[in-house]
C-alpha atoms as a PDB file:
ATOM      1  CA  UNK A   1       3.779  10.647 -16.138  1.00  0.00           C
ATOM      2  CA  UNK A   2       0.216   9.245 -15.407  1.00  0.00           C
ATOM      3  CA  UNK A   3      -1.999   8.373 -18.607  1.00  0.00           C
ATOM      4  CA  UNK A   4      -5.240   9.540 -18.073  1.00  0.00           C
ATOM      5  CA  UNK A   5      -6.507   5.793 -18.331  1.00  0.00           C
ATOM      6  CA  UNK A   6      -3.852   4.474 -16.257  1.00  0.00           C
ATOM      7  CA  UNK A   7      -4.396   3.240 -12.406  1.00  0.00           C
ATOM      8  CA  UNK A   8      -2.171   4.516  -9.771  1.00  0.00           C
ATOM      9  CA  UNK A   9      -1.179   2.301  -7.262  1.00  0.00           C
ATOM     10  CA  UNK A  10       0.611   3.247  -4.050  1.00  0.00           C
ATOM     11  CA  UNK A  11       3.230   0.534  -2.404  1.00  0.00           C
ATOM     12  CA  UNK A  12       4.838   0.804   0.780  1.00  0.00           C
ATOM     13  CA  UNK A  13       5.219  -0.052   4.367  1.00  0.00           C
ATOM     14  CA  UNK A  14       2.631   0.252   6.551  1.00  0.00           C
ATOM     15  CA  UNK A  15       3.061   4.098   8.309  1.00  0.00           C
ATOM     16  CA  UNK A  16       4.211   5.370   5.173  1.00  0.00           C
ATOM     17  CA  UNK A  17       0.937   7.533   4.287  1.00  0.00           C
ATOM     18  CA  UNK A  18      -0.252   5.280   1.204  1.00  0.00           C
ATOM     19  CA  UNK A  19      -4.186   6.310   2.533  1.00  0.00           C
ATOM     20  CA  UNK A  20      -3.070   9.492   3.202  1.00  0.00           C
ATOM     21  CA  UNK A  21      -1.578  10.430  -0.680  1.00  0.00           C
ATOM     22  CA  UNK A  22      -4.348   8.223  -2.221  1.00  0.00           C
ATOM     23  CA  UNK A  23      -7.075  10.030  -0.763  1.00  0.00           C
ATOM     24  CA  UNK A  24      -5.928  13.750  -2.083  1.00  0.00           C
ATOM     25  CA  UNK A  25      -4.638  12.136  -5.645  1.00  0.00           C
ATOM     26  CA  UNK A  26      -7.941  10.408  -5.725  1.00  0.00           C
ATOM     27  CA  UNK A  27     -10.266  14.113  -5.213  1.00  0.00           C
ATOM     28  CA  UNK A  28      -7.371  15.974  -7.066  1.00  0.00           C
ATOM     29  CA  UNK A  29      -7.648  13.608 -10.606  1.00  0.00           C
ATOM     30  CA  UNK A  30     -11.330  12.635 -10.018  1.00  0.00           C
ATOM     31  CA  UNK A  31     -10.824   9.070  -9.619  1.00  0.00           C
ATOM     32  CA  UNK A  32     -12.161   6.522  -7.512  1.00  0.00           C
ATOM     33  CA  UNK A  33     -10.278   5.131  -4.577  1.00  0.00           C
ATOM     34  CA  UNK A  34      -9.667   1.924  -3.858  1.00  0.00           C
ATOM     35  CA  UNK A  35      -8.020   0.929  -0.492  1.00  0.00           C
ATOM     36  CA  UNK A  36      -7.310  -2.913   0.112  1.00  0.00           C
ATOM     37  CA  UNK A  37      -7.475  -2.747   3.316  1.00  0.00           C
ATOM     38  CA  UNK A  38     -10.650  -1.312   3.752  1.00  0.00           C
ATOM     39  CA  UNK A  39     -12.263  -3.319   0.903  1.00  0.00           C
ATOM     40  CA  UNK A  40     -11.048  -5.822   3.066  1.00  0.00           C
ATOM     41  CA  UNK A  41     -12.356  -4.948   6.350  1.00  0.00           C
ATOM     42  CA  UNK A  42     -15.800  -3.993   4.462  1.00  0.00           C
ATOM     43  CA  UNK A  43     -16.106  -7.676   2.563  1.00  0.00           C
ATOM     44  CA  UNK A  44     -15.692  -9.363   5.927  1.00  0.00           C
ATOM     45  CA  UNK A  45     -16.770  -6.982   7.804  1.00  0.00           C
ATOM     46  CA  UNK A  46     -13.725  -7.425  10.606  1.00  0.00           C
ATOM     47  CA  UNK A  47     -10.612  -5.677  10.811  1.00  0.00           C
ATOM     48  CA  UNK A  48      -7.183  -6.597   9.424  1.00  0.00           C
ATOM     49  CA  UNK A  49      -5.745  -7.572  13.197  1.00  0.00           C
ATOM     50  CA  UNK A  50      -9.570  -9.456  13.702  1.00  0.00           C
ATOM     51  CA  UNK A  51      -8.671 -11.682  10.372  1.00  0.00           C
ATOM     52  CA  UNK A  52      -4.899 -12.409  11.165  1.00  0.00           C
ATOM     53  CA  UNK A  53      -6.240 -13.356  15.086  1.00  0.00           C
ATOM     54  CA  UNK A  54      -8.786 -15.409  13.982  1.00  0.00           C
ATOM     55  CA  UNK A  55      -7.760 -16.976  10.022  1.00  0.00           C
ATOM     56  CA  UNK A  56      -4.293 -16.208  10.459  1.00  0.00           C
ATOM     57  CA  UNK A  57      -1.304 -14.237   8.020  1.00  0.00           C
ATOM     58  CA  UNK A  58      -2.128 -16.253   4.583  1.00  0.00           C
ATOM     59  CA  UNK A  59      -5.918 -16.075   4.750  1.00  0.00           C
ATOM     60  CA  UNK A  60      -5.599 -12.248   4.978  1.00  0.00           C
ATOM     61  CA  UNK A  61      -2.956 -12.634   2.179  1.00  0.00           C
ATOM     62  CA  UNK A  62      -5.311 -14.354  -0.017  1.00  0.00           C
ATOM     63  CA  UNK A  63      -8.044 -11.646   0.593  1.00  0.00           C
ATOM     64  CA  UNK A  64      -5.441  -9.096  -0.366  1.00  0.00           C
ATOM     65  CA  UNK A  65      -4.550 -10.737  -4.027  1.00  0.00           C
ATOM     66  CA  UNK A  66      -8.414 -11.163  -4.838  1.00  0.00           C
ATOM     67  CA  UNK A  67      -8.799  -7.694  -3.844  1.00  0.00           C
ATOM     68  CA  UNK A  68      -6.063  -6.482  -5.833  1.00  0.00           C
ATOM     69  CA  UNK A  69      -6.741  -8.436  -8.629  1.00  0.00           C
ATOM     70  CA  UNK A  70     -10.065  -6.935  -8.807  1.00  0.00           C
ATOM     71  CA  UNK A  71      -8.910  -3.555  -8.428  1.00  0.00           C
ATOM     72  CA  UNK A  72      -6.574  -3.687 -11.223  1.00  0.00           C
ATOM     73  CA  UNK A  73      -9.326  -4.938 -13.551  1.00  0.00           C
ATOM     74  CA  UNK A  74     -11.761  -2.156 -12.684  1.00  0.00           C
ATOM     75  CA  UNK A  75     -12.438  -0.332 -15.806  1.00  0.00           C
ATOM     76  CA  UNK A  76     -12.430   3.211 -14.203  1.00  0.00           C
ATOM     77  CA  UNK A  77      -8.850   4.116 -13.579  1.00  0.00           C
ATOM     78  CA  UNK A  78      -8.326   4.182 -10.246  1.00  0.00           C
ATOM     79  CA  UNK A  79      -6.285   5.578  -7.436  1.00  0.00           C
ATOM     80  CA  UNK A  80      -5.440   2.178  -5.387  1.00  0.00           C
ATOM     81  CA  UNK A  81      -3.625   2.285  -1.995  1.00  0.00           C
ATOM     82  CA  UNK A  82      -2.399  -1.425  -1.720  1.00  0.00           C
ATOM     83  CA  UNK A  83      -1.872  -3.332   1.540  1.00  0.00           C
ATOM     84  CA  UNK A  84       1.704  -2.720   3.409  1.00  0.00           C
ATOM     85  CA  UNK A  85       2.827  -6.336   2.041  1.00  0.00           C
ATOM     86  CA  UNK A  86       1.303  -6.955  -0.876  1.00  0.00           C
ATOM     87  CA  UNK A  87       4.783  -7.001  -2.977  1.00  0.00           C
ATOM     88  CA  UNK A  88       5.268 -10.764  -0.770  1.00  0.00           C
ATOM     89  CA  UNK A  89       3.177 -12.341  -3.122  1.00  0.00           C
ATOM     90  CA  UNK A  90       4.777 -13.712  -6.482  1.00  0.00           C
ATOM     91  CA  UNK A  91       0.902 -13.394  -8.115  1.00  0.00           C
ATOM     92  CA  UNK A  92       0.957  -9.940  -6.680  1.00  0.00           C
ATOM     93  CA  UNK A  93       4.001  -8.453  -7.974  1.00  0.00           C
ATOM     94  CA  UNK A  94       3.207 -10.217 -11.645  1.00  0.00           C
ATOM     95  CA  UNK A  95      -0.043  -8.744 -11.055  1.00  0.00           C
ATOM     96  CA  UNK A  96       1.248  -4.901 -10.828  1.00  0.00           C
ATOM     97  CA  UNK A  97       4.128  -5.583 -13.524  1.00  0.00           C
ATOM     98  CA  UNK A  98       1.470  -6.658 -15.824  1.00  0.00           C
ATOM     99  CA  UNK A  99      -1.320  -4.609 -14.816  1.00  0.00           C
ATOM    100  CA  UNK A 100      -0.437  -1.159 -17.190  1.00  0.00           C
ATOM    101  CA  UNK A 101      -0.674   0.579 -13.621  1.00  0.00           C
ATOM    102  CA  UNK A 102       1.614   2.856 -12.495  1.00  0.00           C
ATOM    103  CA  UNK A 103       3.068   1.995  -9.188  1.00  0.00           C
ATOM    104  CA  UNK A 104       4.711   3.950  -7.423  1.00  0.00           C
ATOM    105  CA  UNK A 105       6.773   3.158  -4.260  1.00  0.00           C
ATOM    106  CA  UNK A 106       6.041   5.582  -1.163  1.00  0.00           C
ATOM    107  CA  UNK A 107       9.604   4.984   0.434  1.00  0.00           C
ATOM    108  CA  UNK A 108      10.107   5.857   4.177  1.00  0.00           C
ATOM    109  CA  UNK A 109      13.225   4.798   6.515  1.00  0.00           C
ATOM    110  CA  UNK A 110      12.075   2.617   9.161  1.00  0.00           C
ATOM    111  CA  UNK A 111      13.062   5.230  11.809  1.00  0.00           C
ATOM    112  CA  UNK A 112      10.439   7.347  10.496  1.00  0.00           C
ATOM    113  CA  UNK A 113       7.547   4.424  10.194  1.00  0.00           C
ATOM    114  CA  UNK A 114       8.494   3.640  13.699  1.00  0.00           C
ATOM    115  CA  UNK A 115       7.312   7.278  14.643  1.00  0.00           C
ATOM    116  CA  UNK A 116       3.836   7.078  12.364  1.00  0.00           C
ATOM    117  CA  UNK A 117       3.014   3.639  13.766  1.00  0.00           C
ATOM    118  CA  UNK A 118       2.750   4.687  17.259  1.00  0.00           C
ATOM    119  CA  UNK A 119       0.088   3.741  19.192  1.00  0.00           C
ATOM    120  CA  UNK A 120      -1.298   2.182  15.858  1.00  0.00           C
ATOM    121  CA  UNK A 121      -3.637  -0.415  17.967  1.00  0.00           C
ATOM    122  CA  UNK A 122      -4.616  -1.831  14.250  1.00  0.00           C
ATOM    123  CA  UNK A 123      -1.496  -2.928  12.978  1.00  0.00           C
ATOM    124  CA  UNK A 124      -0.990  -6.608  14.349  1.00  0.00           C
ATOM    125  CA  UNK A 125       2.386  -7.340  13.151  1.00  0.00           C
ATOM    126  CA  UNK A 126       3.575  -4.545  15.151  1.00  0.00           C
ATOM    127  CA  UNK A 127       2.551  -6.132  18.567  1.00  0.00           C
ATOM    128  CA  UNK A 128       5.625  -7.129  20.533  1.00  0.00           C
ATOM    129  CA  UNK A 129       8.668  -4.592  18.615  1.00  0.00           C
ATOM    130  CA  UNK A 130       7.717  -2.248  15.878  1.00  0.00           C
ATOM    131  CA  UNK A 131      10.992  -0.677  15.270  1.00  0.00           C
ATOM    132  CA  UNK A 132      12.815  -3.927  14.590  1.00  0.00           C
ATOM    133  CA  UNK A 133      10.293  -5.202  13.105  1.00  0.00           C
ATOM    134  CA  UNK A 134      10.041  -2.203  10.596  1.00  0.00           C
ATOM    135  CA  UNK A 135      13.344  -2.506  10.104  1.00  0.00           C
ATOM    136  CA  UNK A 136      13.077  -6.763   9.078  1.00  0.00           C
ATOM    137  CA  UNK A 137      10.188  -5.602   7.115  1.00  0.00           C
ATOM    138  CA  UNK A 138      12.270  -2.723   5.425  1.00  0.00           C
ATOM    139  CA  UNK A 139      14.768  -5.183   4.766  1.00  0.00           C
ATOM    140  CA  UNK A 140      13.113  -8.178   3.557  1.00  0.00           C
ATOM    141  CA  UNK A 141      10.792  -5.799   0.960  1.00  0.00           C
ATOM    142  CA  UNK A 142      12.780  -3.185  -0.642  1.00  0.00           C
ATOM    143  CA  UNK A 143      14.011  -5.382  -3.505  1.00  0.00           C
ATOM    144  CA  UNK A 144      10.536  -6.682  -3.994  1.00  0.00           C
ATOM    145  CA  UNK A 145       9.205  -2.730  -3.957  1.00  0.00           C
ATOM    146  CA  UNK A 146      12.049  -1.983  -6.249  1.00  0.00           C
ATOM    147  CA  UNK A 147      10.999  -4.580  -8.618  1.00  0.00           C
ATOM    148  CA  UNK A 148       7.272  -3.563  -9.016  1.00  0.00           C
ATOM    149  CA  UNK A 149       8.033   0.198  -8.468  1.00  0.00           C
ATOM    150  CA  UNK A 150       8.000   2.612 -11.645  1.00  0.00           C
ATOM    151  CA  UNK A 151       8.284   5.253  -9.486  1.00  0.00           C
ATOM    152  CA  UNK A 152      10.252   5.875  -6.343  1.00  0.00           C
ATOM    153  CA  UNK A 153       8.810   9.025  -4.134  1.00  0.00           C
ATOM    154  CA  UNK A 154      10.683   9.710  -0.478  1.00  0.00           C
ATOM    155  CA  UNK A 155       8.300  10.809   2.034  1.00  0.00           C
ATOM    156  CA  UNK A 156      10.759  11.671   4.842  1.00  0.00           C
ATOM    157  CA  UNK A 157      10.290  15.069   5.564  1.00  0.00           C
ATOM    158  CA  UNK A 158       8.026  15.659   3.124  1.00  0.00           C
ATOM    159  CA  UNK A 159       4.028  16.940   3.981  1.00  0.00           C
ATOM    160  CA  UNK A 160       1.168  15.588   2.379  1.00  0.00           C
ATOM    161  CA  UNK A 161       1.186  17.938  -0.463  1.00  0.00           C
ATOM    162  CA  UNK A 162       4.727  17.760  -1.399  1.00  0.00           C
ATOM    163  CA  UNK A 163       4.106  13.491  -1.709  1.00  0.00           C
ATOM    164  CA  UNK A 164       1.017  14.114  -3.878  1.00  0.00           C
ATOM    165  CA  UNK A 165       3.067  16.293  -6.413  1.00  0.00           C
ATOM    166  CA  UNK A 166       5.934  13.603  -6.516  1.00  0.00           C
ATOM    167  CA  UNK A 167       3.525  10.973  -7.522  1.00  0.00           C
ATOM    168  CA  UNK A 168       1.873  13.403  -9.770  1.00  0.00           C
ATOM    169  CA  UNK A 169       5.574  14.343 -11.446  1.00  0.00           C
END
């Protein structure tokens, strides 16, 4: 159950609909939104594949911790859709354990994500093979979304609404 001074935080592969869910829980409790990637984008005012073309993987990596950090410690409880690999970070993950926020994993299979992604110009890790790479991604991460996660919701098959009143549950 969500405290009514608690922030959510959505985890999850990229595809999986984090913006998507955060955006309706956000207008259905009345809390801000906070999405790290578009904080991101906004602070340096270039997009996620712009930063890892031009500062590479672990600048944008930094950007996402600071970002993070500062949503956490945002006074208003929040509704915070976190960046696809934010769980890679140590600091991260200790961050979201710690934080009194209730995460909540948004779990896809790959095969899905592969679907979602398509023709998803703005994802640069996707570039040369997205469903193998989904799949590494898938497999390198679940443990580390299973360790932050106090929540588990399966979106396969699920719409929009049906997500929203997982998380909610």
């Amino acid at each position: 159950m969500i405290d009514r001074d608690q922030h959510v935080v959505l985890v999850g592969m990229m595809g999986v609909g984090k913006t998507t869910v955060a955006r309706v829980l956000s207008e259905r409790l009345s809390r801000p939104l906070l999405d790290s990637d578009t904080i991101i984008e906004a602070r340096t005012k270039r997009t996620v594949r712009e930063i890892f073309a031009t500062d590479g993987e672990p600048a944008f990596r930094t950007l996402e911790t600071d970002v993070l950090r500062e949503a956490l410690a945002s006074p208003s409880p929040s509704i915070i859709a976190a960046a696809g690999g934010v769980v890679l970070s140590a600091t991260n993950r200790d961050l979201l354990k710690t934080s009194g926020a209730r995460v909540v994993w948004l779990c896809a299979d790959p095969a899905t994500l592969v679907e979602r992604v398509r023709g998803g110009g703005h994802r640069p890790l996707l570039d040369k093979d997205p469903a193998g790479t989904l799949q590494r991604m898938f497999t390198e991460r679940e443990s580390l979304y299973r360790e932050v996660a106090d929540a588990i919701v399966l979106v396969d098959n699920r719409s929009v609404s049906e997500v929203v009143e997982a998380v909610l549950r």
